[in-house]
Protein backbone atom coordinates (compact mmCIF):
# COMPACT_ATOMS: atom_id res chain seq x y z
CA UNK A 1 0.00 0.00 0.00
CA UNK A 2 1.20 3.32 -0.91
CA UNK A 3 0.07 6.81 0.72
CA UNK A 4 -0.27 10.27 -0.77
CA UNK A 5 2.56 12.83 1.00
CA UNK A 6 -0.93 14.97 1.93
CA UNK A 7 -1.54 11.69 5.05
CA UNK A 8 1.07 11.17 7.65
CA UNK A 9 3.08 7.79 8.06
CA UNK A 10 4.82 7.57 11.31
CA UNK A 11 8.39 7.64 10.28
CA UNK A 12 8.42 8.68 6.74
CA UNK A 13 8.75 12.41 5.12
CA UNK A 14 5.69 14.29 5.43
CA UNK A 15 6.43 17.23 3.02
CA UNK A 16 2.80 18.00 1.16
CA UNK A 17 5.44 18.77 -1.49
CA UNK A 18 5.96 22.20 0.06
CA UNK A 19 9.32 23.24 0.01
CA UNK A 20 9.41 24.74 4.01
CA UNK A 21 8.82 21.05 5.27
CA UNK A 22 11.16 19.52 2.83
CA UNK A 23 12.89 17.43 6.35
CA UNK A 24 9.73 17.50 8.12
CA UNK A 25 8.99 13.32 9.30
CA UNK A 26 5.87 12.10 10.20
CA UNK A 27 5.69 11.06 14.03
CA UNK A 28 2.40 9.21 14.04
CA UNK A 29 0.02 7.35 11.20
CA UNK A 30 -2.66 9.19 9.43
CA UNK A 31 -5.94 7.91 11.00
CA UNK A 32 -6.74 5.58 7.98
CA UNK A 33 -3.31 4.59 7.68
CA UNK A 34 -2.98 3.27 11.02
CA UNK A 35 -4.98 -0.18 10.30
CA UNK A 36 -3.35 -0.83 7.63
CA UNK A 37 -0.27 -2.48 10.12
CA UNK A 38 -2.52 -5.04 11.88
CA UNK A 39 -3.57 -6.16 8.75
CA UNK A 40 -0.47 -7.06 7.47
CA UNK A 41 -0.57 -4.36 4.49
CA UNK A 42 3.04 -3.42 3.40
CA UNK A 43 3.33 0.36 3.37
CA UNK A 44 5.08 0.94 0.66
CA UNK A 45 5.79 5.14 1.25
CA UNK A 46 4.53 8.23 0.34
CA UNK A 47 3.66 9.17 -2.85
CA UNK A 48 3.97 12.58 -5.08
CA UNK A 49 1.32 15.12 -4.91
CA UNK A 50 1.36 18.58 -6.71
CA UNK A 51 2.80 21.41 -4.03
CA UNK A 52 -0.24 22.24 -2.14
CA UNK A 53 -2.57 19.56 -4.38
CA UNK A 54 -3.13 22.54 -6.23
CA UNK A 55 -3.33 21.18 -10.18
CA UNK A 56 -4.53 18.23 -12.26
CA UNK A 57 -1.04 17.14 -12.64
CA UNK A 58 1.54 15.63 -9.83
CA UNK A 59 4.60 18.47 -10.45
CA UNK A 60 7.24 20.52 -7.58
CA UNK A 61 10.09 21.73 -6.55
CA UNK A 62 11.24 19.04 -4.52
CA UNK A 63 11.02 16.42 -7.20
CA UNK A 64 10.82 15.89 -10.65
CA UNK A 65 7.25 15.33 -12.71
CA UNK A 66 5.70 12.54 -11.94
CA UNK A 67 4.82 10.29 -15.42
CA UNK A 68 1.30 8.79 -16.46
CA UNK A 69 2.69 5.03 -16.63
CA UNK A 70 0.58 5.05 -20.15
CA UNK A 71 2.75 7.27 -21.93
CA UNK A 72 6.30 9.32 -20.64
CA UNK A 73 5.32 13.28 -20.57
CA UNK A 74 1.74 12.87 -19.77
CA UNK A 75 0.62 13.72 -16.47
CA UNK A 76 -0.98 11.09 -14.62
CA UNK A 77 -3.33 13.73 -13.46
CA UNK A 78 -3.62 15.25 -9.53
CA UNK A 79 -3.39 15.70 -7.02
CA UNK A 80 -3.35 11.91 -6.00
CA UNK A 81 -1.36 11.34 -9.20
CA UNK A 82 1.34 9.77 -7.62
CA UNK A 83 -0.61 7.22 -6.24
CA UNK A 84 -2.66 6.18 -9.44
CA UNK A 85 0.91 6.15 -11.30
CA UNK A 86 2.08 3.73 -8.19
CA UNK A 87 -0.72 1.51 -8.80
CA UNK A 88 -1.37 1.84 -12.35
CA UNK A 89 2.72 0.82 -12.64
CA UNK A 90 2.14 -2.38 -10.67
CA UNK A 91 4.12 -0.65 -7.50
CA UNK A 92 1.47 -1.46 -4.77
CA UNK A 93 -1.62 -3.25 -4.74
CA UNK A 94 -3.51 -0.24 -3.73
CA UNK A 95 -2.38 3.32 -2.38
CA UNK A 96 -4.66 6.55 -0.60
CA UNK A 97 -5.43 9.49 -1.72
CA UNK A 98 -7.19 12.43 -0.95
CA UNK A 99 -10.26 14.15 -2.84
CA UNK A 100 -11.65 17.57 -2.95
CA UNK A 101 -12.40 18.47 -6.08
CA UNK A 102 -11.50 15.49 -7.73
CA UNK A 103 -8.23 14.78 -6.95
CA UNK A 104 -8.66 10.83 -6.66
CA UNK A 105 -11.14 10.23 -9.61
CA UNK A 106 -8.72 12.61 -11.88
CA UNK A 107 -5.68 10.28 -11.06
CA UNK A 108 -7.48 7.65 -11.76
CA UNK A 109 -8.52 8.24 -15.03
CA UNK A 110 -5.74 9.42 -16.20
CA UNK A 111 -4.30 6.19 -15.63
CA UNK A 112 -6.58 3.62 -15.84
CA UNK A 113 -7.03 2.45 -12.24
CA UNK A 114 -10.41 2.50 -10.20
CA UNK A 115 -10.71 5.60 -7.73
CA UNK A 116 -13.24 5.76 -5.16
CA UNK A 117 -14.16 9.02 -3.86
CA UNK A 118 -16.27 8.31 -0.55
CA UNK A 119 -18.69 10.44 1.03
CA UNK A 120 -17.03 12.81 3.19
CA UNK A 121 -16.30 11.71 6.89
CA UNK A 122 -16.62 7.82 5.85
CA UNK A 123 -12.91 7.85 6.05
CA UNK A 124 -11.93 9.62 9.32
CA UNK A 125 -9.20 12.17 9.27
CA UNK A 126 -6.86 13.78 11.75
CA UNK A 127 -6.74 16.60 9.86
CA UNK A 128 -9.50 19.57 10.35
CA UNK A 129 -11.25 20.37 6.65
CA UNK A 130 -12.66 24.01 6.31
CA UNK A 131 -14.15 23.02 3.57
CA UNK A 132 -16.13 20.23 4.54
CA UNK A 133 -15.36 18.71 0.83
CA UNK A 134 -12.28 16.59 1.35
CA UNK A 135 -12.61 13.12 1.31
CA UNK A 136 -9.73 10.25 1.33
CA UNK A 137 -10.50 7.13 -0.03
CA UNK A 138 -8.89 4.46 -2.31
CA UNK A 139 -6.77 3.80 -5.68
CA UNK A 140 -7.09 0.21 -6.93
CA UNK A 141 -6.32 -1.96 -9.94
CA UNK A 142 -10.10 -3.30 -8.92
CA UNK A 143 -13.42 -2.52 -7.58
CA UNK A 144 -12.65 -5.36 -5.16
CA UNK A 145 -9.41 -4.24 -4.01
CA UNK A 146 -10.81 -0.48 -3.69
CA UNK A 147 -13.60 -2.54 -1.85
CA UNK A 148 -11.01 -4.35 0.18
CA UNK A 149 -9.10 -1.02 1.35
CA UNK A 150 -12.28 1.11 2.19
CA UNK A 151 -13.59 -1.51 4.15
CA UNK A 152 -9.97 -1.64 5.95
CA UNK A 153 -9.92 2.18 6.38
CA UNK A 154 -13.34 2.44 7.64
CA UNK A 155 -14.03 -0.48 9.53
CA UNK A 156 -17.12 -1.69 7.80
CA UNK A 157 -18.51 -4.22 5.81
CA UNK A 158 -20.90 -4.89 2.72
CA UNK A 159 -24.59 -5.12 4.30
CA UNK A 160 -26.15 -8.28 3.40
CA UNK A 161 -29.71 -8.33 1.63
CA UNK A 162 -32.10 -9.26 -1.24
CA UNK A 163 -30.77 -6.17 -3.84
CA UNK A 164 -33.53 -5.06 -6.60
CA UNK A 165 -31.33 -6.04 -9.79
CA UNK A 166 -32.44 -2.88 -12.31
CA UNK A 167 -31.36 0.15 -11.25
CA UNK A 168 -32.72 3.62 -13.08
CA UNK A 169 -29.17 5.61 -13.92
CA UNK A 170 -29.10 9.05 -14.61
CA UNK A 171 -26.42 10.30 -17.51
CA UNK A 172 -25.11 13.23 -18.61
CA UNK A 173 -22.17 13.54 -21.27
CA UNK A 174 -22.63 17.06 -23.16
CA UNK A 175 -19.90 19.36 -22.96
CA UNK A 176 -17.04 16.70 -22.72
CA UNK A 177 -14.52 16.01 -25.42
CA UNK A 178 -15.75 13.61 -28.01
CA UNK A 179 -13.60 10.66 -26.78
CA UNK A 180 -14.83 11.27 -23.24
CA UNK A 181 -18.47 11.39 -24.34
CA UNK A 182 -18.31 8.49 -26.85
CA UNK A 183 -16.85 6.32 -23.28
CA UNK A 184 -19.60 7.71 -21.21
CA UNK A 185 -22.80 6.66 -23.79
CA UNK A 186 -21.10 3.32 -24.42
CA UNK A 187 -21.27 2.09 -20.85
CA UNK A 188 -24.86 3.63 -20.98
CA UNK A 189 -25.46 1.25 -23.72
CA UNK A 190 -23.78 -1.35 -21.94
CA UNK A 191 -25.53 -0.85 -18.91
CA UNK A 192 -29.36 -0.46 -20.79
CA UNK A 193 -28.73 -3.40 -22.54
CA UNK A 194 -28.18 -4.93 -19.30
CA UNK A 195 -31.92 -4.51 -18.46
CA UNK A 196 -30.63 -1.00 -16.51
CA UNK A 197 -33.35 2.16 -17.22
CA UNK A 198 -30.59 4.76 -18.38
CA UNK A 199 -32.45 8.43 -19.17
CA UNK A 200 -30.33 12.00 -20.32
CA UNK A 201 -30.09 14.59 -17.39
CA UNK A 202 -29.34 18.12 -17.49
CA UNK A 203 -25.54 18.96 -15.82
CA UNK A 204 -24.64 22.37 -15.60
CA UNK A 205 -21.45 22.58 -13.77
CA UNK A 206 -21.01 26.51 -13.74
CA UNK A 207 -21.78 27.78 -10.97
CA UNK A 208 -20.02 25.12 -9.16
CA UNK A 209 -16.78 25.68 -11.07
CA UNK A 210 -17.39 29.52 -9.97
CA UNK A 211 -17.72 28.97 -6.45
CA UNK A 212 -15.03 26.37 -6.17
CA UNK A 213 -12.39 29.34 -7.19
CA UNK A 214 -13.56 30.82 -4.15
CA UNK A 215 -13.83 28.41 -1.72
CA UNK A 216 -9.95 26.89 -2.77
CA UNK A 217 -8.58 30.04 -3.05
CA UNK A 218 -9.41 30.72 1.12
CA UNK A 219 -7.64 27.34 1.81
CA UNK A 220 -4.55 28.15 -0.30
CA UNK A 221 -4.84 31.30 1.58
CA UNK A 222 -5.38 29.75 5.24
CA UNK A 223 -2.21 26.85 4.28
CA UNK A 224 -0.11 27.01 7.60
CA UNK A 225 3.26 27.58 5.78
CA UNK A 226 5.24 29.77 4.24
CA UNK A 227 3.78 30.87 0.82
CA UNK A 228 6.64 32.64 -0.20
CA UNK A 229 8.40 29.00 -1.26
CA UNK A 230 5.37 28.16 -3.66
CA UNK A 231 5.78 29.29 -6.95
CA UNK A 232 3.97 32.25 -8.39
CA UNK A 233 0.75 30.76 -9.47
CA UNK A 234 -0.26 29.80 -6.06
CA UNK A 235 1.14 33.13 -4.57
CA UNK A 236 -1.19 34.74 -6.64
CA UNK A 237 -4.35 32.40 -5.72
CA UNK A 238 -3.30 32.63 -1.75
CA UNK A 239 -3.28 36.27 -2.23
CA UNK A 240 -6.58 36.73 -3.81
CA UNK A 241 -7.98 34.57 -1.37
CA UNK A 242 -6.49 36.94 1.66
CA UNK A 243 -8.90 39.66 -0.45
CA UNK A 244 -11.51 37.59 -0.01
CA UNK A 245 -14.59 38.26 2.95
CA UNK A 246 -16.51 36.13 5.04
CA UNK A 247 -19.71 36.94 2.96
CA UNK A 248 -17.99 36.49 -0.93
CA UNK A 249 -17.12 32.96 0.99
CA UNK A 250 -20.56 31.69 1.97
CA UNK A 251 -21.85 33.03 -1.04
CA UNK A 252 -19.84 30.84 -3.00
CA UNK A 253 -20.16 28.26 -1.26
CA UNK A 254 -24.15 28.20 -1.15
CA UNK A 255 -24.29 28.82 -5.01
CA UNK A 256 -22.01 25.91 -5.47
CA UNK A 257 -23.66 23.91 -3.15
CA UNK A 258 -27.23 24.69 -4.57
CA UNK A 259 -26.07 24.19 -8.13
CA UNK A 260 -24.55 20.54 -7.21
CA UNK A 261 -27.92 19.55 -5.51
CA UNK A 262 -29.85 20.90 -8.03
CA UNK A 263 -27.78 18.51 -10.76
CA UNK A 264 -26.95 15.55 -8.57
CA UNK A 265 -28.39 15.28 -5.00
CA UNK A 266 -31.83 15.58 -5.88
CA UNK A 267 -32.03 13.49 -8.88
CA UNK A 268 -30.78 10.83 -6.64
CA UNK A 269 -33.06 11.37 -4.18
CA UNK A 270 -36.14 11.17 -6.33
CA UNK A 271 -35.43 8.92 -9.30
CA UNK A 272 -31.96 7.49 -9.87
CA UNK A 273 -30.38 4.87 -8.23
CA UNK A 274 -27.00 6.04 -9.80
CA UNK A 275 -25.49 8.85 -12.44
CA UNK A 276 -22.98 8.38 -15.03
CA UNK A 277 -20.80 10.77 -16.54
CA UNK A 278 -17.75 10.84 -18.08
CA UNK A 279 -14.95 11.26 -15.45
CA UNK A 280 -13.06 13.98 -17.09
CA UNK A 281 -14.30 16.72 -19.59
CA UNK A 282 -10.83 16.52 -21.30
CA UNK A 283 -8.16 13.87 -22.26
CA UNK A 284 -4.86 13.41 -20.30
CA UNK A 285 -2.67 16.36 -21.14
CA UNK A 286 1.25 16.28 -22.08
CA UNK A 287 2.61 17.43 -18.81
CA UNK A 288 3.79 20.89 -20.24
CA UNK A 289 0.53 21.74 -21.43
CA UNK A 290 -1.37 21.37 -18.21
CA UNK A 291 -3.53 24.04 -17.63
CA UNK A 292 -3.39 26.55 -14.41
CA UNK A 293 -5.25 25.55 -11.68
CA UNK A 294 -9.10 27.23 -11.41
CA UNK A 295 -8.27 28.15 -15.09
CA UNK A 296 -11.16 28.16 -18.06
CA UNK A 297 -9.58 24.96 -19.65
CA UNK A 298 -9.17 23.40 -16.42
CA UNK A 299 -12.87 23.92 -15.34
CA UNK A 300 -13.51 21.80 -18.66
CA UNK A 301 -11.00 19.05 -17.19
CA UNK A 302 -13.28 19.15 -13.64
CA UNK A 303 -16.76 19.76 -15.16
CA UNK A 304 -18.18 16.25 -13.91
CA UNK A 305 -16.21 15.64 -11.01
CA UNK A 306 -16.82 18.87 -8.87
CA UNK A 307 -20.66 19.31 -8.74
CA UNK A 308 -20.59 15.87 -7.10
CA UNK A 309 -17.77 17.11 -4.28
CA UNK A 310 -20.29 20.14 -3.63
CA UNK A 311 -23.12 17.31 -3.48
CA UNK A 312 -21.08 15.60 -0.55
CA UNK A 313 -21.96 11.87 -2.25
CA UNK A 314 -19.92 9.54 -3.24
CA UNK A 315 -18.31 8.14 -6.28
CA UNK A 316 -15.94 5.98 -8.29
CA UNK A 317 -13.72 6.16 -11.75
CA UNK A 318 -14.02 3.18 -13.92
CA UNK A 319 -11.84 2.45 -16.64
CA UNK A 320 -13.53 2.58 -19.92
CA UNK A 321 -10.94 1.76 -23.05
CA UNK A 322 -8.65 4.09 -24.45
CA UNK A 323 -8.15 6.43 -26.90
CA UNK A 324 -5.07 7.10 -29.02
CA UNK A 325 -3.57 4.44 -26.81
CA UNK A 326 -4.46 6.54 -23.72
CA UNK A 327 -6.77 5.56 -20.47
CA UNK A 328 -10.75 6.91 -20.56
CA UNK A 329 -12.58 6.76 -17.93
CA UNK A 330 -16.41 6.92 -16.14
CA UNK A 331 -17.77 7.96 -13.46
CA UNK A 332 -20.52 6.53 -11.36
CA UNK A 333 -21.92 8.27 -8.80
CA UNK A 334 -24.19 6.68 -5.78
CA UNK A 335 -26.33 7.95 -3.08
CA UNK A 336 -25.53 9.65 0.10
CA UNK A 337 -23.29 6.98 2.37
CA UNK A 338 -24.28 3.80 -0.08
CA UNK A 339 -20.54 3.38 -0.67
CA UNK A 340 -20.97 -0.61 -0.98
CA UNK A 341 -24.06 -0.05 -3.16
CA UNK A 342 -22.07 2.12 -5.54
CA UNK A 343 -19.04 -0.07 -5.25
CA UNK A 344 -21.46 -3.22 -6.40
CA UNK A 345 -22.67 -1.67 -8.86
CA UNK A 346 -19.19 -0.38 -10.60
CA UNK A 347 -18.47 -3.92 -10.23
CA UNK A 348 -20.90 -4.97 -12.88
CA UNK A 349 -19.70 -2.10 -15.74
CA UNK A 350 -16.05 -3.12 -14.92
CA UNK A 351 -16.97 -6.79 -15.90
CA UNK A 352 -18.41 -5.97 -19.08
CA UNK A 353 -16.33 -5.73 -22.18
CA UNK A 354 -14.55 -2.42 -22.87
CA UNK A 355 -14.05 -1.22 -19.17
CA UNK A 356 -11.57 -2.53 -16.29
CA UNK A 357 -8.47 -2.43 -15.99
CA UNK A 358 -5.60 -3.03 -18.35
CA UNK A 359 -2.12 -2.97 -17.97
CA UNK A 360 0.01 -0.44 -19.23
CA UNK A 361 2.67 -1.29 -22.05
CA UNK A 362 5.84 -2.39 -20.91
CA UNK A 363 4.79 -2.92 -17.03
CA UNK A 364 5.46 -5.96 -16.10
């Protein structure tokens, strides 16, 4: 098992790629990691995040980029994206990352691995979250061994009990790149001709992008450590979000929070069993061409995985094919706390043909 450098492991660095705790060693386990040891795991180390888990790819000044295992100079996405490259690569069975506005089902797609995204506070923390959007949770080769881990790291097991075998899925796809879409309406076409009832909802994912800028700019601003090693692009964020009052902050927040409910918590209260989208808006992206964080083109690359943070639900990436001999992904999204459900239910789409995991070329 490997562990993102955001989660402490007693005896390891503990850097969050920031460049003022570049010595800085963990002195206890990160409340998820801790029982991992009793169960035997083997904890591999810590694995790269972006400085301050502040882009879709895994790049800082403490070490050099970390590679998508599909291709060299594609990022493997972020913030988590050194753990979907460890597992992806065959390096550990499974590794943890953490999730606010994607940053596990990103990795994951961008790699090809399953990436659960639990509902917040399933997976305790140690840490205090302002936000009240971060959520840690599991990379995996499999549904089972993402099933395996969050079972570990929670405590819990599947509930037992008769399950009602069609499920209605909600789907939305427009606004994604074409390769993105096409992945998205052929496991809707897998799943209807399943026997699933699969209908078209609306998604609008603006206002959630908006209020997002706002709400991560605060915590960039509020990071307990010295800003003045990060590099000018989250300088500038941190400062803006210094500018920012208490009111622009709950305003933002209940916009985005409104907007996501309005797309995904309601629908899933009153109809759908699951949704399905595409995990990403956008390809993965040579790692020189990554676009700034809370940019325009990066609000394309996040359009279907942040309205379902702001929903506080959880959700999984599922490895769909490729394209141009790079991993697509989809995303599956389940109801309030149903982890297990959503987890079963993933389990079927990775099983059909087209979707699951596949190893990349030359990993042995």
């Amino acid at each position: 098992m490997a562990v993102k450098d955001s989660q402490p492991v007693a005896g390891m660095p503990y850097t969050y790629a920031t460049p003022s705790r570049r010595h800085r060693i963990a002195a206890q386990d990160a409340v998820p990691v801790a029982p991992a040891r009793p169960s035997r795991a083997v904890l591999l180390r810590q694995t790269n995040p972006p400085a301050r888990a502040a882009s879709i790819a895994t790049t800082n000044t403490l070490l050099p980029p970390t590679q998508n295992p599909w291709r060299e100079g594609f990022t493997p996405g972020g913030s988590s994206g050194g753990s979907a490259a460890a597992v992806a690569a065959g390096m550990c069975t499974f590794a943890l990352g953490g999730d606010t506005g994607g940053s596990i089902r990103i990795p994951a797609s961008c790699c090809g691995v399953v990436g659960l995204r639990p509902t917040p506070d399933r997976v305790a923390s140690e840490e205090v979250d302002a936000t009240v959007l971060q959520s840690r949770g599991p990379l995996a080769r499999t549904v089972n061994d993402a099933r395996v881990l969050f079972g570990l790291m929670t405590d819990t097991q599947p509930k037992q009990g008769i399950e009602r075998m069609t499920k209605f899925v909600g789907v939305a796809s427009s606004g994604a790149d074409p390769a993105c879409k096409a992945a998205c309406r052929r496991a809707a076409r897998a799943l209807e001709q399943a026997g699933h009832h699969v209908e078209d909802i609306d998604w609008d994912p603006q206002p959630v992008t908006e209020g997002y800028g706002v709400v991560r700019r605060a915590s960039m601003a509020s990071f307990p450590a010295d800003l003045s090693t990060f590099g000018p692009g989250i300088q500038k964020l941190a400062a803006e979000g210094r500018g920012l009052t208490a009111m622009d902050y709950f305003r933002a927040f209940e916009s985005a929070t409104d907007a996501a409910n309005r797309a995904v918590g309601v629908p899933l209260q009153t109809r759908y069993d699951f949704l399905l989208t595409p995990t990403l808006g956008l390809l993965p992206m040579e790692i020189d061409k990554v676009p700034p964080f809370l940019g325009e083109e990066w609000a394309r690359y996040v359009q279907f995985v942040l309205p379902v943070s702001f929903a506080r639900v959880p959700a999984v990436s599922i490895p769909a094919g490729l394209h141009d001999g790079l991993p697509v992904a989809v995303q599956l999204v389940g109801r309030f706390a149903q982890e297990y459900e959503l987890l079963d239910f993933a389990e079927r789409l990775e099983k059909m043909p087209g979707f699951g995991f596949q190893q990349p070329p030359g990993v042995d």
